[in-house]
PDB file of N, CA and C in Angstrom:
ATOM      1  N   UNK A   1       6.701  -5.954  -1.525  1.00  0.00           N
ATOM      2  CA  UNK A   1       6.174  -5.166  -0.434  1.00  0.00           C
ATOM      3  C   UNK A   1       5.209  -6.050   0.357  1.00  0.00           C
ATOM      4  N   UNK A   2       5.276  -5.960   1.734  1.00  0.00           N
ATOM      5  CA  UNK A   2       4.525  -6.542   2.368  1.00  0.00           C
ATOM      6  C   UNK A   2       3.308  -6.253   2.820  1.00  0.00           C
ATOM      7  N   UNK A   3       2.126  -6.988   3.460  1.00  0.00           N
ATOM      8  CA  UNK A   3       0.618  -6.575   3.262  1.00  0.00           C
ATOM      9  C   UNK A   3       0.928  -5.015   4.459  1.00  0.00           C
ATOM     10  N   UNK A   4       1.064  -5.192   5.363  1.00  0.00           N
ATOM     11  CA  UNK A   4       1.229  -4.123   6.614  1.00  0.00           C
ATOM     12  C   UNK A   4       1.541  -3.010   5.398  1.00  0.00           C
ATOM     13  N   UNK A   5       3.057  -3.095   4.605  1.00  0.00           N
ATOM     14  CA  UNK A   5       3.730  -1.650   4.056  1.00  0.00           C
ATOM     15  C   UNK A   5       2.826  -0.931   2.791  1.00  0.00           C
ATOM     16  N   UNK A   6       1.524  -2.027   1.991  1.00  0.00           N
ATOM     17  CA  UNK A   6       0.944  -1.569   1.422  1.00  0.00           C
ATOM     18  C   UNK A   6      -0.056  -1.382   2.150  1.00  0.00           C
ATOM     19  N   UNK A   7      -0.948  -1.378   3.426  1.00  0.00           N
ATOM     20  CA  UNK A   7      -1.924  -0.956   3.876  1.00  0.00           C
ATOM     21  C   UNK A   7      -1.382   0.234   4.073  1.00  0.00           C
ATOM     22  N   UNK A   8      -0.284   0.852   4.963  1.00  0.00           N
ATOM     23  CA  UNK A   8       0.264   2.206   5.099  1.00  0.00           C
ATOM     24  C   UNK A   8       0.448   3.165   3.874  1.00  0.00           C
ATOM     25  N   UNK A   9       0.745   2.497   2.834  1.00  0.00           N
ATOM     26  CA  UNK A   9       0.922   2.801   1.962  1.00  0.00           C
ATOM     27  C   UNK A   9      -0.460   4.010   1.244  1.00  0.00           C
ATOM     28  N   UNK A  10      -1.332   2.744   1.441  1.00  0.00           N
ATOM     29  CA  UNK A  10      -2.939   3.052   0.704  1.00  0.00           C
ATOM     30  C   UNK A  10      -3.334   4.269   1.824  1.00  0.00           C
ATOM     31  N   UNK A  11      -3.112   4.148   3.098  1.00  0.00           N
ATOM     32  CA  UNK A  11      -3.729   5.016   4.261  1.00  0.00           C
ATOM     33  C   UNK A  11      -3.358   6.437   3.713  1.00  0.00           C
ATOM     34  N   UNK A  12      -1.936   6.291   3.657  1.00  0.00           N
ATOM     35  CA  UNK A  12      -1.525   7.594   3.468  1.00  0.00           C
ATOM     36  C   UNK A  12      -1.671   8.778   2.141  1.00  0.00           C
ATOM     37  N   UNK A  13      -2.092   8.034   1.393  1.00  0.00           N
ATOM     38  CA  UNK A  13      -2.874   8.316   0.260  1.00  0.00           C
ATOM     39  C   UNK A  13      -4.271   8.885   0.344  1.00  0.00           C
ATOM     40  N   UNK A  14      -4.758   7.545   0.848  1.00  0.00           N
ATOM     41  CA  UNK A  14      -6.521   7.864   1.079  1.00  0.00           C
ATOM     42  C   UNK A  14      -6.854   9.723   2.123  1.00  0.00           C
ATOM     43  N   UNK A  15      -5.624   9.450   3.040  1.00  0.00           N
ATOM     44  CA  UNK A  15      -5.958  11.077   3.699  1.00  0.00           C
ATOM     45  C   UNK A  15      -5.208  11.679   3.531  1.00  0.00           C
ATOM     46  N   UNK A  16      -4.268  12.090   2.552  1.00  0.00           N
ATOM     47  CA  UNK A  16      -3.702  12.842   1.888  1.00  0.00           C
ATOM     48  C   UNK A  16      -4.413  13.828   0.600  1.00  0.00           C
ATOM     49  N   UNK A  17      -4.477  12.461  -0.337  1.00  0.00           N
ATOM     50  CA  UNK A  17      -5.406  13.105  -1.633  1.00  0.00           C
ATOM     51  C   UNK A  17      -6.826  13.352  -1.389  1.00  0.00           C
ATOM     52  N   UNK A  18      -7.203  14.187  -1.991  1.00  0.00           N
ATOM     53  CA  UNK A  18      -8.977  14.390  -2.397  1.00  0.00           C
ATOM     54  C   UNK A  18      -9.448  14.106  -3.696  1.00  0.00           C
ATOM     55  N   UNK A  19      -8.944  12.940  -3.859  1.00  0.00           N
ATOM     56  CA  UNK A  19      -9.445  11.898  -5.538  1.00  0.00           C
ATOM     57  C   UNK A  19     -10.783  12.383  -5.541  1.00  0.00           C
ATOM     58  N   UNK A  20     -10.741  11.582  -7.106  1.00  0.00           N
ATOM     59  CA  UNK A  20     -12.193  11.485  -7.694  1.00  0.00           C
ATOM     60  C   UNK A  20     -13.161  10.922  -6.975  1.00  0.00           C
ATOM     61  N   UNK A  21     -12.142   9.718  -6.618  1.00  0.00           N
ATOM     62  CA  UNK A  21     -12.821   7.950  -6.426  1.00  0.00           C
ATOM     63  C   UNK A  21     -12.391   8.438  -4.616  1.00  0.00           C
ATOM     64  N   UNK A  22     -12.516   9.363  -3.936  1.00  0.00           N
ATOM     65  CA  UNK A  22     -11.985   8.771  -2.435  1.00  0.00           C
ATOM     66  C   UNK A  22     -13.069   7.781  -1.692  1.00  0.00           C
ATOM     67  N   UNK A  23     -14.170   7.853  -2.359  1.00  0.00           N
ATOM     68  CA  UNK A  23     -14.841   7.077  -1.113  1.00  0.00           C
ATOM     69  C   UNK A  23     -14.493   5.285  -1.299  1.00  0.00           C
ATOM     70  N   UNK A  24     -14.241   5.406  -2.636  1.00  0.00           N
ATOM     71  CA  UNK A  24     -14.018   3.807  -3.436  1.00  0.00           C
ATOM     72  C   UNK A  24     -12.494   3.883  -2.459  1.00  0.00           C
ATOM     73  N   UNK A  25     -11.436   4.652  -2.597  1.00  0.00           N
ATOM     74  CA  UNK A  25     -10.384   4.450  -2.228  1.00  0.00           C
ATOM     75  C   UNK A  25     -10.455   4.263  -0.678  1.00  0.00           C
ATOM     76  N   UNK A  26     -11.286   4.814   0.054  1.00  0.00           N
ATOM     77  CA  UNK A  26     -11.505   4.435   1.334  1.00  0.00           C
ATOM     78  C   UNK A  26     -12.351   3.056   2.299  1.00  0.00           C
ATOM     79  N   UNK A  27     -13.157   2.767   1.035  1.00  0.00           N
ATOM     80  CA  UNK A  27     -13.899   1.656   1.785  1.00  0.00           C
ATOM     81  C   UNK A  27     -12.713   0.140   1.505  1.00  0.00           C
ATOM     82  N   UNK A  28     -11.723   0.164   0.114  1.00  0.00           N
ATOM     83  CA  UNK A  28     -10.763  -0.352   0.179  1.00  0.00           C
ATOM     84  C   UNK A  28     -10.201  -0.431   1.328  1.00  0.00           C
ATOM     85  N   UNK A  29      -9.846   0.443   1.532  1.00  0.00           N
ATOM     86  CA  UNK A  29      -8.726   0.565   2.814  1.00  0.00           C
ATOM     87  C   UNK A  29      -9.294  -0.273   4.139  1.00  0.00           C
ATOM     88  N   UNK A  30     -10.330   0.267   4.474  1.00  0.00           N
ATOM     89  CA  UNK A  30     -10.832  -0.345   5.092  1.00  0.00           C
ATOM     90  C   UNK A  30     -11.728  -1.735   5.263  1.00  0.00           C
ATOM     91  N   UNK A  31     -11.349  -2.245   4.123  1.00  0.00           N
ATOM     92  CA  UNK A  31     -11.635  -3.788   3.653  1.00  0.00           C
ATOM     93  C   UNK A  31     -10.171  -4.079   4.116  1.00  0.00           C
ATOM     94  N   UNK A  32      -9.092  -3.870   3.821  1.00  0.00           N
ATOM     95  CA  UNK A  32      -7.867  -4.146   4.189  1.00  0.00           C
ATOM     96  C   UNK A  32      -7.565  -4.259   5.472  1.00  0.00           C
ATOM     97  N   UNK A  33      -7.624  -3.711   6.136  1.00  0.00           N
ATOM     98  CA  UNK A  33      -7.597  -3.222   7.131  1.00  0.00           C
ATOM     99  C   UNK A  33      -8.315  -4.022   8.024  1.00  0.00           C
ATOM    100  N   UNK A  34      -9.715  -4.404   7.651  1.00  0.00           N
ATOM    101  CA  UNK A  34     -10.215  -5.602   8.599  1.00  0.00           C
ATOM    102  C   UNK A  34      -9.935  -6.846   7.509  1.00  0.00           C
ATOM    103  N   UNK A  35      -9.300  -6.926   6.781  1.00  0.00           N
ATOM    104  CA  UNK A  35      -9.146  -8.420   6.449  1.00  0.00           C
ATOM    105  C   UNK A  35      -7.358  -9.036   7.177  1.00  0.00           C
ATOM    106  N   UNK A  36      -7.119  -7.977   7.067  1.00  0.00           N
ATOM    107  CA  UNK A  36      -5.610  -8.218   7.918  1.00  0.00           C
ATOM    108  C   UNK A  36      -5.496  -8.280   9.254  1.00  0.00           C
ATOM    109  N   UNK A  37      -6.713  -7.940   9.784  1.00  0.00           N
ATOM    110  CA  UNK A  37      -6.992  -8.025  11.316  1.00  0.00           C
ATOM    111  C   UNK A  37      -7.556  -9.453  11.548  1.00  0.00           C
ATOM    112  N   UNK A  38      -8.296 -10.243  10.337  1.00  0.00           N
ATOM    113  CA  UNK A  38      -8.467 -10.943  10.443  1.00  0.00           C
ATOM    114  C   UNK A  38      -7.783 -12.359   9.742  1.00  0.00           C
ATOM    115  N   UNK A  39      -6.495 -11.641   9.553  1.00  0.00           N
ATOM    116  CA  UNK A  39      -5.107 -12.647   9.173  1.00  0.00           C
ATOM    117  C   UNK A  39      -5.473 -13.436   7.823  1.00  0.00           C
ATOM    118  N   UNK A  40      -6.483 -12.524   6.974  1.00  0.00           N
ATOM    119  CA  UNK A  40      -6.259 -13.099   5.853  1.00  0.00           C
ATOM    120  C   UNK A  40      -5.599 -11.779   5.029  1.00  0.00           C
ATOM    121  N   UNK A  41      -4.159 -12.202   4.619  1.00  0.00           N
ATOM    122  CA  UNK A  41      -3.327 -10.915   4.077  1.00  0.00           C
ATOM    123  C   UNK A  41      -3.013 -10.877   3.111  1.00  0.00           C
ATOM    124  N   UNK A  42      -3.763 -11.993   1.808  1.00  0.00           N
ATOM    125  CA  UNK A  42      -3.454 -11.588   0.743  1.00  0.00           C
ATOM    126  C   UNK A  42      -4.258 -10.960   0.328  1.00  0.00           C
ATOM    127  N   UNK A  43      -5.760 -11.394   0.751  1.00  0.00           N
ATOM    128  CA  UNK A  43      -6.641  -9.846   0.187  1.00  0.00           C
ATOM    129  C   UNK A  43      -6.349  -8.708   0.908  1.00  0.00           C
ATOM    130  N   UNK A  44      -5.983  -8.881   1.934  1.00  0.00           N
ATOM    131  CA  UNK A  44      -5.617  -7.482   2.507  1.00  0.00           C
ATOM    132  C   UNK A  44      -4.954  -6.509   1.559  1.00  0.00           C
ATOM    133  N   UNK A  45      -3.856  -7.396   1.526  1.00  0.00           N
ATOM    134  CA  UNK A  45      -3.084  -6.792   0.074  1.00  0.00           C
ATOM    135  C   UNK A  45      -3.192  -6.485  -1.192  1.00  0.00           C
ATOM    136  N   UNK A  46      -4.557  -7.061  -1.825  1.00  0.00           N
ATOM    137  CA  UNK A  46      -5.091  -6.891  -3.016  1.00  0.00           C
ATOM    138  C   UNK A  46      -5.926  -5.797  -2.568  1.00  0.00           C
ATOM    139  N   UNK A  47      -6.589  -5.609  -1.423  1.00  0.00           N
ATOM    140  CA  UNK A  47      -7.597  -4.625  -0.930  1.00  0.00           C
ATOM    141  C   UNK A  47      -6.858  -3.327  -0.817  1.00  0.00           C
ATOM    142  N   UNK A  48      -5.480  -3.579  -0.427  1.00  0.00           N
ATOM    143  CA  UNK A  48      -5.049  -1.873  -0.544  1.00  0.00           C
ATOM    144  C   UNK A  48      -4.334  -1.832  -1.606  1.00  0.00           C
ATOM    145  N   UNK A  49      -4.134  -2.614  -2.510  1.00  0.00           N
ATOM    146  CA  UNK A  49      -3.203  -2.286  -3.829  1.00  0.00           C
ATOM    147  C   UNK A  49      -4.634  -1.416  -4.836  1.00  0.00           C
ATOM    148  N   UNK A  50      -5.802  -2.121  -4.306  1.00  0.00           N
ATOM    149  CA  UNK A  50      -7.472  -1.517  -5.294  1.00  0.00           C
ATOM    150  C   UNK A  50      -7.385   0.059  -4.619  1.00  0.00           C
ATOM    151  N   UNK A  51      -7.004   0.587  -3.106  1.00  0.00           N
ATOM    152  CA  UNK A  51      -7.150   1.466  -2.796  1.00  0.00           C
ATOM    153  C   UNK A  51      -6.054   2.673  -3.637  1.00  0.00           C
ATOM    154  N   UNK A  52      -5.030   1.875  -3.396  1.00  0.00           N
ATOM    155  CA  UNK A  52      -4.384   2.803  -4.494  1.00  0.00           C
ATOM    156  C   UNK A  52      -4.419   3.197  -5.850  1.00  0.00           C
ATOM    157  N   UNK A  53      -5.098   2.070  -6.656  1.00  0.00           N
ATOM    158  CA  UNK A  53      -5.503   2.578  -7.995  1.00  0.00           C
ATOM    159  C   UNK A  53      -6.949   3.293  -7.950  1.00  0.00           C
ATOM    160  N   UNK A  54      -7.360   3.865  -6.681  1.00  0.00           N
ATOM    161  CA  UNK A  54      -8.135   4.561  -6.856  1.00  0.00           C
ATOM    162  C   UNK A  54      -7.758   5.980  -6.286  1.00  0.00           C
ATOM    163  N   UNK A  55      -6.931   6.181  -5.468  1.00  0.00           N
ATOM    164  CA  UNK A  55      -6.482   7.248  -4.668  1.00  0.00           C
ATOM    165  C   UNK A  55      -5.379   7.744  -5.805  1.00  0.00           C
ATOM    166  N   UNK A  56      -4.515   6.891  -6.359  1.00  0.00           N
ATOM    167  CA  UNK A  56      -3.665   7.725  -7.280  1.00  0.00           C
ATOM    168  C   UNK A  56      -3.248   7.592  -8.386  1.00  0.00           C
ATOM    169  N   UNK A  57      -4.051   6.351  -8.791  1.00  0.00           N
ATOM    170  CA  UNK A  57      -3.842   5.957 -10.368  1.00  0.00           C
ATOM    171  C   UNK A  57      -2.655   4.831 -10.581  1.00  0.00           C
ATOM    172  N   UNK A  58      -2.993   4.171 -11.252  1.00  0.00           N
ATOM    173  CA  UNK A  58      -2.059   2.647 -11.754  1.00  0.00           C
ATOM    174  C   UNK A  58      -0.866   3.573 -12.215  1.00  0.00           C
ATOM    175  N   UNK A  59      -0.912   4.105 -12.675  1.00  0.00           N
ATOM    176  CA  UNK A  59       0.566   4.644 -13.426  1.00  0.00           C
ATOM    177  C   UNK A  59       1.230   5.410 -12.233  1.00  0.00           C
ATOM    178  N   UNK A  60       1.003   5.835 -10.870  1.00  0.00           N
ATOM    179  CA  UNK A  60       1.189   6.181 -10.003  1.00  0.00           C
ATOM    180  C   UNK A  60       2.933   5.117  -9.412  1.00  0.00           C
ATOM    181  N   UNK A  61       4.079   5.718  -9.171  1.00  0.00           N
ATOM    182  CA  UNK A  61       5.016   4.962  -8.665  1.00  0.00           C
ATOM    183  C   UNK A  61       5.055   4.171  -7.585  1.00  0.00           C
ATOM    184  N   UNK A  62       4.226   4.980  -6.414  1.00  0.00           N
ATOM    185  CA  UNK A  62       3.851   4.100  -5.567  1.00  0.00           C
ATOM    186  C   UNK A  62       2.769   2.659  -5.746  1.00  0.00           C
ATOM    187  N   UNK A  63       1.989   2.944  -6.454  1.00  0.00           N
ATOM    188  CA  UNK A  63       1.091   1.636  -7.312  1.00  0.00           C
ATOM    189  C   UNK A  63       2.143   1.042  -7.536  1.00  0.00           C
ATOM    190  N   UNK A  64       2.859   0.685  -8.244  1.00  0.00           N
ATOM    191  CA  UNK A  64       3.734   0.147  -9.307  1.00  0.00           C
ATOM    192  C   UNK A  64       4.768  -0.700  -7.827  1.00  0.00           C
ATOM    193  N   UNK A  65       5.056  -0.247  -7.188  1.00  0.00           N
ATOM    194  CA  UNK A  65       5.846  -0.451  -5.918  1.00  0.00           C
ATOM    195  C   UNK A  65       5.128  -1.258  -5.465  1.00  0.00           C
ATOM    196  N   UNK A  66       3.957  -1.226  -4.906  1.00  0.00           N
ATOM    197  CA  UNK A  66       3.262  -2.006  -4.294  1.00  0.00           C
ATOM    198  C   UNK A  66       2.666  -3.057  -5.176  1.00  0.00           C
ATOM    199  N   UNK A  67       2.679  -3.492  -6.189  1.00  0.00           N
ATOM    200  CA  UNK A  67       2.435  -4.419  -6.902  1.00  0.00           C
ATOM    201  C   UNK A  67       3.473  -4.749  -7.381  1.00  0.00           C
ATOM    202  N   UNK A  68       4.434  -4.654  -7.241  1.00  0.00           N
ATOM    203  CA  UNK A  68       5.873  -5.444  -7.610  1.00  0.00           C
ATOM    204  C   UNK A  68       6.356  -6.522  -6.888  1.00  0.00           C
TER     205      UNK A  68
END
C-alpha cells in the first residue's frame, strides 16, 4: 500500500470511529499528513500506519493491509 492509500486509509478511520485513543489517532494523522506534504513519505507512512493502531487496533484488517 502506498503512503497517499494509507493516509486515506487512517483519515477515514480517525472520523469515523470514536476510539479510546482518538486524539493519539488524530495527531498521527496529522503528522502524516504534513510529513507527506513535505515529501518525506516513509514516515508519512509509518505516521498513519501509528494512526491506525490507534483508531482500530493492530489486529484490525485494515492495519494488517496497510502494513503489508
Amino acid at each position: 500500500m502506498n503512503t497517499q492509500c494509507a493516509i486515506n486509509l487512517a483519515r477515514k478511520h480517525v472520523f469515523a470511529n470514536q476510539a479510546q485513543d482518538a486524539s493519539s489517532a488524530y495527531l498521527c494523522l496529522a503528522d502524516a499528513i504534513a510529513q507527506s506534504n513535505a515529501g518525506d513519505l516513509a514516515n508519512a507512512k509509518a505516521r498513519a500506519i501509528k494512526s491506525l493502531a490507534y483508531s482500530v487496533g493492530v489486529f484490525h484488517p485494515d492495519y494488517k493491509r496497510a502494513t503489508a
